[in-house]
PDB file of N, CA and C in Angstrom:
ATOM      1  N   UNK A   1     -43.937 -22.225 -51.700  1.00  0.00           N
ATOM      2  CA  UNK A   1     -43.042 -21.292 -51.042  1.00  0.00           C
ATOM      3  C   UNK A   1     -42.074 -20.662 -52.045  1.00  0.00           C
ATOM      4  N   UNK A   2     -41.803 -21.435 -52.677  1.00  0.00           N
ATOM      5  CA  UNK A   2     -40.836 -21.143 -54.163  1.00  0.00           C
ATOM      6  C   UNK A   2     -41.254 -19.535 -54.430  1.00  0.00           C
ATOM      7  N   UNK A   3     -42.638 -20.080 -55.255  1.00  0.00           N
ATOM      8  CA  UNK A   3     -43.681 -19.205 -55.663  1.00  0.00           C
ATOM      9  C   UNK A   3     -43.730 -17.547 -54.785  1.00  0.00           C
ATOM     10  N   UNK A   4     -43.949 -17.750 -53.818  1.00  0.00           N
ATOM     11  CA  UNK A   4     -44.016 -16.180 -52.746  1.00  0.00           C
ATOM     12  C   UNK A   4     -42.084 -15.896 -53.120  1.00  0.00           C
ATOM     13  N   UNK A   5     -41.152 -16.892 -53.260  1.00  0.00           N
ATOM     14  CA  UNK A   5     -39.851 -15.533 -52.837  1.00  0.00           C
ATOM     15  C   UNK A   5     -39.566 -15.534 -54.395  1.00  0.00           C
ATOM     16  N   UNK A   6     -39.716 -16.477 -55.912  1.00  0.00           N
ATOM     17  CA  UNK A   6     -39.784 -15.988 -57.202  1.00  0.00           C
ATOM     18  C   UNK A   6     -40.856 -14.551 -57.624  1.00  0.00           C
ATOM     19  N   UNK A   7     -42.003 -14.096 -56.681  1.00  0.00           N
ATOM     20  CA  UNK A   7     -42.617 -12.590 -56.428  1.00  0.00           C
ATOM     21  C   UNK A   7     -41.703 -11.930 -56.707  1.00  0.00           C
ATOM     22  N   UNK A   8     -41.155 -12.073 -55.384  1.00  0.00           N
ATOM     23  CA  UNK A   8     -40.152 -10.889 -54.358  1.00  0.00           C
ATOM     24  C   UNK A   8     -39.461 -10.767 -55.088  1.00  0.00           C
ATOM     25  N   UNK A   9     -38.687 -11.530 -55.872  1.00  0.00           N
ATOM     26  CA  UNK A   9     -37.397 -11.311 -56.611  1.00  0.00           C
ATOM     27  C   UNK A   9     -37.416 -10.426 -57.926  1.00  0.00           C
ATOM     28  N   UNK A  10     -38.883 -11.089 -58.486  1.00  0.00           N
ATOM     29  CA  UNK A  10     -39.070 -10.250 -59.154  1.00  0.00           C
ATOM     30  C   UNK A  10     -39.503  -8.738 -59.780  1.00  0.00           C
ATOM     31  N   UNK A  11     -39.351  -8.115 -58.099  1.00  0.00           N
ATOM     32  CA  UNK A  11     -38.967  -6.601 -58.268  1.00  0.00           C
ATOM     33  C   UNK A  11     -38.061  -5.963 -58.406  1.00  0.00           C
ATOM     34  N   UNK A  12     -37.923  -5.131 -58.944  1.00  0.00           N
ATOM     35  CA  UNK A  12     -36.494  -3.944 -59.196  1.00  0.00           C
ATOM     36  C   UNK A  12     -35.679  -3.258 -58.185  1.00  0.00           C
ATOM     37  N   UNK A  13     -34.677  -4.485 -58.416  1.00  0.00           N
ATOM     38  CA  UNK A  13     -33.969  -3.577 -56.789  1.00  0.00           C
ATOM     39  C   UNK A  13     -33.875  -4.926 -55.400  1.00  0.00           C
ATOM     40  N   UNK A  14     -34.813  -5.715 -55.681  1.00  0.00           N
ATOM     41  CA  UNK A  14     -34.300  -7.086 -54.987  1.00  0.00           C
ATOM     42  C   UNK A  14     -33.735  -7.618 -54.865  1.00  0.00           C
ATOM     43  N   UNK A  15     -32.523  -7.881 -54.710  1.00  0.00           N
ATOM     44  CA  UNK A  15     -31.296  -9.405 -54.846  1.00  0.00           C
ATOM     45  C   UNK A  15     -31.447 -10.163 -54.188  1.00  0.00           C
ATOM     46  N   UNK A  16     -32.302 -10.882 -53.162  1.00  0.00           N
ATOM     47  CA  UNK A  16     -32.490 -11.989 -52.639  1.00  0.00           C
ATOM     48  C   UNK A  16     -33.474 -11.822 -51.555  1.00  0.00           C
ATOM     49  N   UNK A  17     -34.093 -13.632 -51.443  1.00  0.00           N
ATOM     50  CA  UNK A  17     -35.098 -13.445 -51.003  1.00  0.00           C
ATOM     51  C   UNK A  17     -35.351 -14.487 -49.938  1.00  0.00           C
ATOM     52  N   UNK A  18     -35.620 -14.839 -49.397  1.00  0.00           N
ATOM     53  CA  UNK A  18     -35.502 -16.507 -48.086  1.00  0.00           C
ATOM     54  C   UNK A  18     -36.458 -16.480 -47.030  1.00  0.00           C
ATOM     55  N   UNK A  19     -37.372 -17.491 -46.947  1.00  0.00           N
ATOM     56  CA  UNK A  19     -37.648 -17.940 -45.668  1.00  0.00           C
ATOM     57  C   UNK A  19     -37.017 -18.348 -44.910  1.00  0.00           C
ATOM     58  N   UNK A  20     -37.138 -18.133 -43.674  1.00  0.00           N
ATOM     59  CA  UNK A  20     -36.251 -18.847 -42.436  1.00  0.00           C
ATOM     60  C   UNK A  20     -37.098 -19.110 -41.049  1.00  0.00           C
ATOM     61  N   UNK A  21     -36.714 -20.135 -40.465  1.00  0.00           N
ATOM     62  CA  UNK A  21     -37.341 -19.658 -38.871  1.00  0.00           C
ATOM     63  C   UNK A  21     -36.974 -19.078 -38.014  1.00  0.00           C
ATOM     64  N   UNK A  22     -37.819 -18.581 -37.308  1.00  0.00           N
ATOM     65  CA  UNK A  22     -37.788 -17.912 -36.647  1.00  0.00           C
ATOM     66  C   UNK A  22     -36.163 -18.194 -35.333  1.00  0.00           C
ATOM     67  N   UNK A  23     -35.446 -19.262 -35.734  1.00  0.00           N
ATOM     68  CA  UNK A  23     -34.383 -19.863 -35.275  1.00  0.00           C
ATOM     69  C   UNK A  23     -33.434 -19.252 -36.227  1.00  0.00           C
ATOM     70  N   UNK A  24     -33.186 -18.664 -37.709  1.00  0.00           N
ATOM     71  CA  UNK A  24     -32.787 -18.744 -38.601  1.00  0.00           C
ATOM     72  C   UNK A  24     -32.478 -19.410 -39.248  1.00  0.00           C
ATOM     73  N   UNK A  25     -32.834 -20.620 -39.392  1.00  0.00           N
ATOM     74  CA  UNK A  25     -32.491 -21.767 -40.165  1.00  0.00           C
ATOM     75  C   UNK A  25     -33.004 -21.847 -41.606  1.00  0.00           C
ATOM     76  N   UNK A  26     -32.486 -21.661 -42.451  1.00  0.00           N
ATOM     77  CA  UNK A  26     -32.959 -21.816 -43.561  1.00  0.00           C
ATOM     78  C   UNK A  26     -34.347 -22.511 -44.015  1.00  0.00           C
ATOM     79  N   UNK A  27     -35.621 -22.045 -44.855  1.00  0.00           N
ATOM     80  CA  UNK A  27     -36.257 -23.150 -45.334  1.00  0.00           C
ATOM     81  C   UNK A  27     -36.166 -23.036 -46.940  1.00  0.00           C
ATOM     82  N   UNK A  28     -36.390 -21.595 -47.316  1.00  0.00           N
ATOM     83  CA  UNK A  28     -36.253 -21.645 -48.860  1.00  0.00           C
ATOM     84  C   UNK A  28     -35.655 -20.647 -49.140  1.00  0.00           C
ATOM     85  N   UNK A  29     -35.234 -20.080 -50.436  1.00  0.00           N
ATOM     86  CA  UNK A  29     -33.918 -19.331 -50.735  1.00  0.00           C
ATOM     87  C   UNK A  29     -33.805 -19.024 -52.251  1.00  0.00           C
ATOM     88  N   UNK A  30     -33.771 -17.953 -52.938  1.00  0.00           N
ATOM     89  CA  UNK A  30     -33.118 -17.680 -54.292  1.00  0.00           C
ATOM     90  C   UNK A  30     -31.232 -17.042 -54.038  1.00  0.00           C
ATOM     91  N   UNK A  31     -30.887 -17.886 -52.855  1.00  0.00           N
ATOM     92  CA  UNK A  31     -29.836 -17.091 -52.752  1.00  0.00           C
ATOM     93  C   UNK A  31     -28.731 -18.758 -52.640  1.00  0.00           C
ATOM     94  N   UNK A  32     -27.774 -19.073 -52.258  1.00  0.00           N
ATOM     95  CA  UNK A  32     -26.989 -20.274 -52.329  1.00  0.00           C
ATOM     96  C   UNK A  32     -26.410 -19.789 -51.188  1.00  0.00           C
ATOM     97  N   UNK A  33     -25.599 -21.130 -50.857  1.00  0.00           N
ATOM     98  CA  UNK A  33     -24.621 -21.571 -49.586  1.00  0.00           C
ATOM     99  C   UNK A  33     -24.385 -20.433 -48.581  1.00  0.00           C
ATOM    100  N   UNK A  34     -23.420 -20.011 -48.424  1.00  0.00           N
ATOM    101  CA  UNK A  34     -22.963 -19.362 -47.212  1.00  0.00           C
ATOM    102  C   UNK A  34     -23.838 -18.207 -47.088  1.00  0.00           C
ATOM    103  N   UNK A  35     -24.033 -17.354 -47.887  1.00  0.00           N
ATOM    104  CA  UNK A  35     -24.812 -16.301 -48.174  1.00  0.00           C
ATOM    105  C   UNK A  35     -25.950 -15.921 -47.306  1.00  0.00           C
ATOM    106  N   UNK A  36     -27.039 -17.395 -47.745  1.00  0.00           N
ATOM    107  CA  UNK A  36     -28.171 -17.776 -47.633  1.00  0.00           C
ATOM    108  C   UNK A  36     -28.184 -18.139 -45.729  1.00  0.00           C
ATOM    109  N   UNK A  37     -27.014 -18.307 -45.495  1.00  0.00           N
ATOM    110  CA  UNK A  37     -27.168 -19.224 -43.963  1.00  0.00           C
ATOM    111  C   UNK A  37     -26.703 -17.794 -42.890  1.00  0.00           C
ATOM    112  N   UNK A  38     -25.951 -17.176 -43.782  1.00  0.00           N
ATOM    113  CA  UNK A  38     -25.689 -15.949 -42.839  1.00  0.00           C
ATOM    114  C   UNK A  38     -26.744 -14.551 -43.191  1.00  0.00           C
ATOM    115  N   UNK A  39     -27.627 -14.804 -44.170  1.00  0.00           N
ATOM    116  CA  UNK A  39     -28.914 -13.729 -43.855  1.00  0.00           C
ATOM    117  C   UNK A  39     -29.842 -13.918 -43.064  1.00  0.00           C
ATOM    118  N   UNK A  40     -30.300 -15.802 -43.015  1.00  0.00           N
ATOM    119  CA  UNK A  40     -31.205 -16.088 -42.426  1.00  0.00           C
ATOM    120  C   UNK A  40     -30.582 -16.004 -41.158  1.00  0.00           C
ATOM    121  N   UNK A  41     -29.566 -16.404 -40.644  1.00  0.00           N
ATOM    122  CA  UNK A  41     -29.037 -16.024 -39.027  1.00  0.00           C
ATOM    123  C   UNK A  41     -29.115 -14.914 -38.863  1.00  0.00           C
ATOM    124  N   UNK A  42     -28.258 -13.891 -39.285  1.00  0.00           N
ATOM    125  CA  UNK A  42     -28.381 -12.701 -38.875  1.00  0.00           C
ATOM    126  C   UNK A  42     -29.817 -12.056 -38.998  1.00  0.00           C
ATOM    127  N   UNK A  43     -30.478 -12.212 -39.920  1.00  0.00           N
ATOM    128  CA  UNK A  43     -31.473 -11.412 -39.727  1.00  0.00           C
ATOM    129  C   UNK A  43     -33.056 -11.826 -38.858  1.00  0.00           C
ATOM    130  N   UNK A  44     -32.662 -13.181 -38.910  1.00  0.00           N
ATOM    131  CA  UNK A  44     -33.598 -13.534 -37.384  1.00  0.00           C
ATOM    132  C   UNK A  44     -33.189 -13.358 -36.091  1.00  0.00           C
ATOM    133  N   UNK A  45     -31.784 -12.994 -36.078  1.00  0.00           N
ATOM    134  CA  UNK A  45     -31.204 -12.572 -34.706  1.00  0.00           C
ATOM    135  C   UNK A  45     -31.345 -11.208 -34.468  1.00  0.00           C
ATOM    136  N   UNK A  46     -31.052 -10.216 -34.992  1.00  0.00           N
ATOM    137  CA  UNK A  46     -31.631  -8.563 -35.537  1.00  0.00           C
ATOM    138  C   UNK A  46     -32.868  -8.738 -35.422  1.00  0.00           C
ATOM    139  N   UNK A  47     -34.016  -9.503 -35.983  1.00  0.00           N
ATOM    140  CA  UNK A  47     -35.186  -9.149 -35.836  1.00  0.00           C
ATOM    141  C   UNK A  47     -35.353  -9.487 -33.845  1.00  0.00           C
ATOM    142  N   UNK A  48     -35.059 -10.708 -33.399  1.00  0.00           N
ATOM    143  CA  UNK A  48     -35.196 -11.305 -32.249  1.00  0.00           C
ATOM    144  C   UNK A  48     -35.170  -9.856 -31.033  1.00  0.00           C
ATOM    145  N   UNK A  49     -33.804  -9.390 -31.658  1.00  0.00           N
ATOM    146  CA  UNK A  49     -33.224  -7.979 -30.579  1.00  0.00           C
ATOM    147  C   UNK A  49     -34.532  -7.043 -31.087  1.00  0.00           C
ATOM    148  N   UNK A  50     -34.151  -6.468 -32.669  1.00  0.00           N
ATOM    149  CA  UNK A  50     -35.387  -5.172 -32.366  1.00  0.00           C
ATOM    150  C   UNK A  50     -36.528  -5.824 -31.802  1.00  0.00           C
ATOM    151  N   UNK A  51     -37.389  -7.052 -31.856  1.00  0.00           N
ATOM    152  CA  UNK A  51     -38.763  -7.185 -31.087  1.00  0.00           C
ATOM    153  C   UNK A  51     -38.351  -7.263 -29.532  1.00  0.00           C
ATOM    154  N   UNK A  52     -37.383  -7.512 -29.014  1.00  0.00           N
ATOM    155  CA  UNK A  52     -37.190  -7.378 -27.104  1.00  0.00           C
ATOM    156  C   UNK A  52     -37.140  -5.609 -27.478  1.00  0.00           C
ATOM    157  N   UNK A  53     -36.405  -5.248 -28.005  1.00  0.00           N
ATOM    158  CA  UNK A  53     -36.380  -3.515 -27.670  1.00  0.00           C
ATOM    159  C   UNK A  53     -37.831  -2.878 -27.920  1.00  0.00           C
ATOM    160  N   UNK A  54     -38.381  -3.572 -28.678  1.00  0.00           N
ATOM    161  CA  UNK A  54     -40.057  -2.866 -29.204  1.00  0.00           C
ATOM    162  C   UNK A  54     -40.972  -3.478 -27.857  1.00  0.00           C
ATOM    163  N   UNK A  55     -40.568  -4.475 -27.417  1.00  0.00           N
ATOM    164  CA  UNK A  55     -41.275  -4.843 -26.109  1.00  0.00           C
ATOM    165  C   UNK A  55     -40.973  -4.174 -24.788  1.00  0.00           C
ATOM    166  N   UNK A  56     -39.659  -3.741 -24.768  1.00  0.00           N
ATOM    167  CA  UNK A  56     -39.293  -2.900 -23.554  1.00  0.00           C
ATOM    168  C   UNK A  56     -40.073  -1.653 -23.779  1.00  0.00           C
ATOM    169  N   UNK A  57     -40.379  -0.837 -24.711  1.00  0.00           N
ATOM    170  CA  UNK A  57     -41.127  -0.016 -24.888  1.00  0.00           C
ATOM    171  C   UNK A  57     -42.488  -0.286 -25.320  1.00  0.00           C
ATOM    172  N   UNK A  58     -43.293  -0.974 -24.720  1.00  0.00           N
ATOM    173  CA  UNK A  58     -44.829  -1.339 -24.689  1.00  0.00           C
ATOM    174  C   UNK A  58     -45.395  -0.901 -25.650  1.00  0.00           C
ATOM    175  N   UNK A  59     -45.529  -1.164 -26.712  1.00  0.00           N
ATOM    176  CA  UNK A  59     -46.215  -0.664 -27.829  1.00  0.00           C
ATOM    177  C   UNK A  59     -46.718  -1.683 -28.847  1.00  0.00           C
ATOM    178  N   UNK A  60     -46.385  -2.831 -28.438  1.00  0.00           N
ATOM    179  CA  UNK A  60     -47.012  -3.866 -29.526  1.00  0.00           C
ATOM    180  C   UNK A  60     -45.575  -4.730 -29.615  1.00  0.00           C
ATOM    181  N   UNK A  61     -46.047  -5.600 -30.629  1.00  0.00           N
ATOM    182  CA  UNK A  61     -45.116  -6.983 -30.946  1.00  0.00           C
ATOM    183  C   UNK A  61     -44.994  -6.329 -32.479  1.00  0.00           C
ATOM    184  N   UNK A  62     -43.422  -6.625 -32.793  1.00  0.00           N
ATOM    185  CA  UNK A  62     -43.006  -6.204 -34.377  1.00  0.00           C
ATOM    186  C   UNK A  62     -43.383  -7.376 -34.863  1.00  0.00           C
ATOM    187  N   UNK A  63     -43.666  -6.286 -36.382  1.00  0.00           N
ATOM    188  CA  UNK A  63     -44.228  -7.190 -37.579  1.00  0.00           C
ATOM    189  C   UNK A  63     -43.352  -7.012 -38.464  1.00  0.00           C
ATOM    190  N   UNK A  64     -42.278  -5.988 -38.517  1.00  0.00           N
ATOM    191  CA  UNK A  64     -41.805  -5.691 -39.960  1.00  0.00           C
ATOM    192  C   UNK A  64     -40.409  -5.131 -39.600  1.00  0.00           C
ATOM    193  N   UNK A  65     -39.218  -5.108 -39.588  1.00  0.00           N
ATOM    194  CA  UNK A  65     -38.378  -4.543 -39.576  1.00  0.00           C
ATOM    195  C   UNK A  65     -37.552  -4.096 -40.349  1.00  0.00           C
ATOM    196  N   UNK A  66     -36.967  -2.823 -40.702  1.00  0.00           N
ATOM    197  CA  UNK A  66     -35.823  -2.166 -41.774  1.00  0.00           C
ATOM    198  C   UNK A  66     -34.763  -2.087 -41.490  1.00  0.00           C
ATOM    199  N   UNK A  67     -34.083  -3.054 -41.913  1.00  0.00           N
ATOM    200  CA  UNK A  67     -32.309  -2.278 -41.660  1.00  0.00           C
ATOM    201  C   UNK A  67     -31.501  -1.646 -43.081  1.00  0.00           C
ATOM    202  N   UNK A  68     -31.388  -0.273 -43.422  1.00  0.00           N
ATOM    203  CA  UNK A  68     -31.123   0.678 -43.982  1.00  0.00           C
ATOM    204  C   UNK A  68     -29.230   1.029 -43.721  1.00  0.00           C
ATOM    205  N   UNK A  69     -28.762   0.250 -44.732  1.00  0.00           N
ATOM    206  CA  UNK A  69     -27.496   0.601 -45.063  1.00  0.00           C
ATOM    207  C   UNK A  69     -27.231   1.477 -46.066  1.00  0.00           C
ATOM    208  N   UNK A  70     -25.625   2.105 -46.265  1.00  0.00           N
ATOM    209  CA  UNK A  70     -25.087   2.481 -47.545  1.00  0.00           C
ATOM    210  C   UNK A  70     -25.425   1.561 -48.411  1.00  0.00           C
ATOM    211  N   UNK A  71     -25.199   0.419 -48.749  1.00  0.00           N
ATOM    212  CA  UNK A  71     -24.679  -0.718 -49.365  1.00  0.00           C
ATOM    213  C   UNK A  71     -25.841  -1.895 -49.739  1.00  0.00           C
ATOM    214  N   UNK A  72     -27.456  -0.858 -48.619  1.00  0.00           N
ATOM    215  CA  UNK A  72     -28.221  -1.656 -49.254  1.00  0.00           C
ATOM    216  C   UNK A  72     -29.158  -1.939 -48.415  1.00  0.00           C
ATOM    217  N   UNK A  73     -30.270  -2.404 -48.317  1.00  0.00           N
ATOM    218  CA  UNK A  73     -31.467  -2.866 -47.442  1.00  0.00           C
ATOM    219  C   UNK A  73     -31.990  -4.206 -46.942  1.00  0.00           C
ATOM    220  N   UNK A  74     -32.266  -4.330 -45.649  1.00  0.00           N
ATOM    221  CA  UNK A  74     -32.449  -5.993 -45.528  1.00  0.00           C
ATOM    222  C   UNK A  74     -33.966  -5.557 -44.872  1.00  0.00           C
ATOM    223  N   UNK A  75     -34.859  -6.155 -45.133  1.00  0.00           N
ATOM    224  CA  UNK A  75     -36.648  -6.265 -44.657  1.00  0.00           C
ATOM    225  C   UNK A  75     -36.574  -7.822 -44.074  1.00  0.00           C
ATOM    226  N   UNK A  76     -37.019  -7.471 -43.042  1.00  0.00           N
ATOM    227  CA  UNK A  76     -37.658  -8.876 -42.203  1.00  0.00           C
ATOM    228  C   UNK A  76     -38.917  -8.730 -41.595  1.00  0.00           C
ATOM    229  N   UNK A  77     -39.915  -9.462 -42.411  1.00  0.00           N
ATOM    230  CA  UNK A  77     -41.306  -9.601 -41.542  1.00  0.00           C
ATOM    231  C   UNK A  77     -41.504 -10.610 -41.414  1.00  0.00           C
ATOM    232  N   UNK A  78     -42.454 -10.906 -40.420  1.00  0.00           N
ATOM    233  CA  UNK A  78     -43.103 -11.864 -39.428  1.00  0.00           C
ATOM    234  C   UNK A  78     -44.181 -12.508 -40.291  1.00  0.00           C
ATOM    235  N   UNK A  79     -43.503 -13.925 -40.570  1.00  0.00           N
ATOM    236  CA  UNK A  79     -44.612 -14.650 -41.425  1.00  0.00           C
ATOM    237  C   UNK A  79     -45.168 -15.762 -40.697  1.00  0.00           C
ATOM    238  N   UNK A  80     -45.789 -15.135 -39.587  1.00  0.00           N
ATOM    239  CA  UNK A  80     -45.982 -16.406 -38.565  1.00  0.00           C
ATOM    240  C   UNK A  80     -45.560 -17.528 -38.201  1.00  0.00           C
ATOM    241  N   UNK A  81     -44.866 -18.571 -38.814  1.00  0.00           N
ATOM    242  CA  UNK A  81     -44.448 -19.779 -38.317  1.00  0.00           C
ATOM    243  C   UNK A  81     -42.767 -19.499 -38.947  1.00  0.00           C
ATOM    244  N   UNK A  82     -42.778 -18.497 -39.884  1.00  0.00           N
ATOM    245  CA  UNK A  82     -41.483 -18.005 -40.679  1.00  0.00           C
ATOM    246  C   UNK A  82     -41.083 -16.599 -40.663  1.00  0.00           C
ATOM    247  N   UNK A  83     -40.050 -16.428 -40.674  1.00  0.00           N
ATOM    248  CA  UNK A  83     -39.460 -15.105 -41.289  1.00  0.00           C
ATOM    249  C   UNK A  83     -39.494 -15.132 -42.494  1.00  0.00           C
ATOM    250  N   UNK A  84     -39.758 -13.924 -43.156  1.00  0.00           N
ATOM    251  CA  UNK A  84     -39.759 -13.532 -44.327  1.00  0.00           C
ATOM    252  C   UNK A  84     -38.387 -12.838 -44.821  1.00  0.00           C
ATOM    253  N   UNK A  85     -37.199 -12.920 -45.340  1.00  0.00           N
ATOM    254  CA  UNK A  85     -36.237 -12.119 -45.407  1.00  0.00           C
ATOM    255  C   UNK A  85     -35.479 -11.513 -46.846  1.00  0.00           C
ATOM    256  N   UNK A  86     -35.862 -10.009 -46.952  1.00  0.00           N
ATOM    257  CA  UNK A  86     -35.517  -9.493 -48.466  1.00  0.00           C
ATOM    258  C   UNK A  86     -34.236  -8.683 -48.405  1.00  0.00           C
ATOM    259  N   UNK A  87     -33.649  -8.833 -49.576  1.00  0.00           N
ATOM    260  CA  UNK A  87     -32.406  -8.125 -49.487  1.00  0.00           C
ATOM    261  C   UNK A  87     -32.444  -7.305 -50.342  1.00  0.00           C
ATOM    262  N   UNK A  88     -32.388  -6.312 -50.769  1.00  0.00           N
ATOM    263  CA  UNK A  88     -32.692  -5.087 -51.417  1.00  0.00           C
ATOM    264  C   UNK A  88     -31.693  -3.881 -51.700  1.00  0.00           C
ATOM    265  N   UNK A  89     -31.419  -3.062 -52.624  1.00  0.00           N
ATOM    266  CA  UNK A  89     -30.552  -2.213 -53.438  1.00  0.00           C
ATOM    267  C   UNK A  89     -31.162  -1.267 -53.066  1.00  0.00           C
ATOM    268  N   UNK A  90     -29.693   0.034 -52.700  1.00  0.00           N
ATOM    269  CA  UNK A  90     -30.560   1.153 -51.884  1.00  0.00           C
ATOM    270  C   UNK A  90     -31.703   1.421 -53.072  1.00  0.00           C
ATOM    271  N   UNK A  91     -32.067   1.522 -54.404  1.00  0.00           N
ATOM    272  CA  UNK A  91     -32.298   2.278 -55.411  1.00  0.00           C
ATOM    273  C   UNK A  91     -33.972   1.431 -55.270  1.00  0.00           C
ATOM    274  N   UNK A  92     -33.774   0.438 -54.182  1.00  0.00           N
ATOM    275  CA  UNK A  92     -35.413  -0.114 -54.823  1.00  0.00           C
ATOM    276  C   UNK A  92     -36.703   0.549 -53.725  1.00  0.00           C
ATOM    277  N   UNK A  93     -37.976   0.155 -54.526  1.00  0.00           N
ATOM    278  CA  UNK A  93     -38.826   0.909 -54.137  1.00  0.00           C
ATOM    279  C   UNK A  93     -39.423   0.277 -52.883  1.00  0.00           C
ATOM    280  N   UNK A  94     -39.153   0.704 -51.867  1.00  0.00           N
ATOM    281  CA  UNK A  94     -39.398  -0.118 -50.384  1.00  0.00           C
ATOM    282  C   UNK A  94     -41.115  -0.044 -50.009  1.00  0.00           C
ATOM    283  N   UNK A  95     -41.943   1.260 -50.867  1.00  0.00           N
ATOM    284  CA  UNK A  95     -43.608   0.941 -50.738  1.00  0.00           C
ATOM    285  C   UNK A  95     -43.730  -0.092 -51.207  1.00  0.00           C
ATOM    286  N   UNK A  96     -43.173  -0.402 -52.766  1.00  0.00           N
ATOM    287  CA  UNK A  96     -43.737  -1.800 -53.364  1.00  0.00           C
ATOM    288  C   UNK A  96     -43.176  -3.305 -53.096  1.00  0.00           C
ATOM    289  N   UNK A  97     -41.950  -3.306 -52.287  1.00  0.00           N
ATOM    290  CA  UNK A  97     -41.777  -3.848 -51.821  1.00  0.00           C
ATOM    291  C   UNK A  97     -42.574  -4.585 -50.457  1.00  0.00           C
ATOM    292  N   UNK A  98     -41.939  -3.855 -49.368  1.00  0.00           N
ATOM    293  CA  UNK A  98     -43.353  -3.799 -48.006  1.00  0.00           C
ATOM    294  C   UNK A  98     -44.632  -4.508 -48.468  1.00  0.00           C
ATOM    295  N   UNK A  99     -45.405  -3.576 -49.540  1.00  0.00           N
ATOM    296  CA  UNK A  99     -46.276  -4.006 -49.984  1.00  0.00           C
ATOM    297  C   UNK A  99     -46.548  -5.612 -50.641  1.00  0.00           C
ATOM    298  N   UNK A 100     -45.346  -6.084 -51.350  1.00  0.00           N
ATOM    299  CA  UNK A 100     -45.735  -7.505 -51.541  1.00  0.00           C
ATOM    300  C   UNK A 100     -44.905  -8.425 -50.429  1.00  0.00           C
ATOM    301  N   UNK A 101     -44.078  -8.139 -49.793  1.00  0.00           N
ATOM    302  CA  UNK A 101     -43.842  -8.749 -48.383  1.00  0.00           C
ATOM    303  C   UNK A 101     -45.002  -8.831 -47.802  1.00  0.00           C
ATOM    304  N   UNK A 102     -45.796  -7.715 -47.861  1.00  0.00           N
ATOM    305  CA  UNK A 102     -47.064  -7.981 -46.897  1.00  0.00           C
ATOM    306  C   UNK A 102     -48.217  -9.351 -47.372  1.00  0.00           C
ATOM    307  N   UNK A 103     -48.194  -8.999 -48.597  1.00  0.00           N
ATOM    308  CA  UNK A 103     -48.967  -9.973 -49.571  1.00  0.00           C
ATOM    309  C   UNK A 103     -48.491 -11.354 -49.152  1.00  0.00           C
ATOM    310  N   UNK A 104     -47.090 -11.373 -49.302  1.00  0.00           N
ATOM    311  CA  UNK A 104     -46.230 -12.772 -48.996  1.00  0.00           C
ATOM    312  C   UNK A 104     -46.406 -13.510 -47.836  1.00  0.00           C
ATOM    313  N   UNK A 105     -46.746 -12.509 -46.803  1.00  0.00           N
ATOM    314  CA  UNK A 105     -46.759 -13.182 -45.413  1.00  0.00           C
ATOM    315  C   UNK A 105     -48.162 -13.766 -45.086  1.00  0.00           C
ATOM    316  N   UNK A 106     -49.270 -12.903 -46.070  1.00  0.00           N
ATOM    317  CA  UNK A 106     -50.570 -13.813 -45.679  1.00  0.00           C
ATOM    318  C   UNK A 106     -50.790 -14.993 -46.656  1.00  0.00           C
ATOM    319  N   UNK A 107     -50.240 -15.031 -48.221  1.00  0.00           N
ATOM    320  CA  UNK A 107     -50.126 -16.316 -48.454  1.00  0.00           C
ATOM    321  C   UNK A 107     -49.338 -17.044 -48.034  1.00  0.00           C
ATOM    322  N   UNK A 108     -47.853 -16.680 -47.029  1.00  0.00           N
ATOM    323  CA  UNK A 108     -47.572 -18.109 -46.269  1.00  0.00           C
ATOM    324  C   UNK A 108     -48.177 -18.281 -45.449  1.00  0.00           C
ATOM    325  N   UNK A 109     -48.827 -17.699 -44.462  1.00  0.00           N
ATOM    326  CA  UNK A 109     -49.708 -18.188 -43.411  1.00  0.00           C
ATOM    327  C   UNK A 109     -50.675 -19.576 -44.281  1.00  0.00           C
ATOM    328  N   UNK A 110     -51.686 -18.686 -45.767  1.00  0.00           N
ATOM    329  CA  UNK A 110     -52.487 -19.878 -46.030  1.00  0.00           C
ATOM    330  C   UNK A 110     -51.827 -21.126 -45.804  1.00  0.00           C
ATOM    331  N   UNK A 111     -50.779 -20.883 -46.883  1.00  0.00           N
ATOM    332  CA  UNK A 111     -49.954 -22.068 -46.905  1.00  0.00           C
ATOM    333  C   UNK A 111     -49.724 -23.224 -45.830  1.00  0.00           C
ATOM    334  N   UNK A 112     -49.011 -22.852 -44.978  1.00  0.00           N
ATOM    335  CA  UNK A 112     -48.208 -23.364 -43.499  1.00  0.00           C
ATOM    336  C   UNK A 112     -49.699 -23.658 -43.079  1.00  0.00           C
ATOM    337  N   UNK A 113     -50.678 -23.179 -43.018  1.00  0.00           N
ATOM    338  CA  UNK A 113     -52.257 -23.289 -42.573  1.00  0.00           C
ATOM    339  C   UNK A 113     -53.245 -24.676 -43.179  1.00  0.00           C
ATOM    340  N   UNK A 114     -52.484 -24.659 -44.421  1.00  0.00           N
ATOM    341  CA  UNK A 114     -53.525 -25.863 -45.576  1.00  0.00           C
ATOM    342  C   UNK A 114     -52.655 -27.342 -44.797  1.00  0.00           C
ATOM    343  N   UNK A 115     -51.631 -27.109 -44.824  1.00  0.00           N
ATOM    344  CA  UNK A 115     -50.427 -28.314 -44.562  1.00  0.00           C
ATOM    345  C   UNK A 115     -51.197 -29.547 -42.911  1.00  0.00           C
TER     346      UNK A 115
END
């Protein structure tokens, strides 16, 4: 698990990176203490709301969500048994990003899958 968020980090424009559950509870983290406990809350609670609002409008179950600040970008996708959660600088490249979030979420599935 290390391994998938040392990836993530290592793109341009990343500052942090964490699994969490789908509860927000922390499981892994390049980020420390308080930081780390209030991304994974908040952003499994944000994801929780946009998937009821994507369900009130019948169109499928979210996989991926953007929240797009001044100050900066937070990505949360659906890593099946986990959230996936990136924190990101407006300046970084959100295709190549997305793109290895996406990567990330099917090697945690293997993962969580081999166990």
């Amino acid at each position: 698990m290390e391994t998938i968020l040392q990836r993530l980090l290592a793109i341009d424009g990343v500052t942090g990176a964490l699994l969490a559950g789908k509860d927000g509870l922390v499981v892994a983290s390049t980020l420390e203490g308080e930081e780390e406990e209030l991304l994974g809350a908040m952003g499994a609670a944000a994801y929780d709301a946009a998937g009821r609002y994507i369900e009130q409008l019948g169109v499928g179950d979210i996989r991926h969500a953007t929240f797009e600040t001044p100050g900066g970008i937070i990505l949360v996708t659906d890593g099946g048994e986990m959230l996936i959660i990136v924190r990101c600088a407006v300046q970084a490249n959100l295709g190549r990003v997305r793109m290895e979030v996406g990567a990330a979420s099917l090697r945690l599935a293997e993962q969580i899958g081999s166990y």
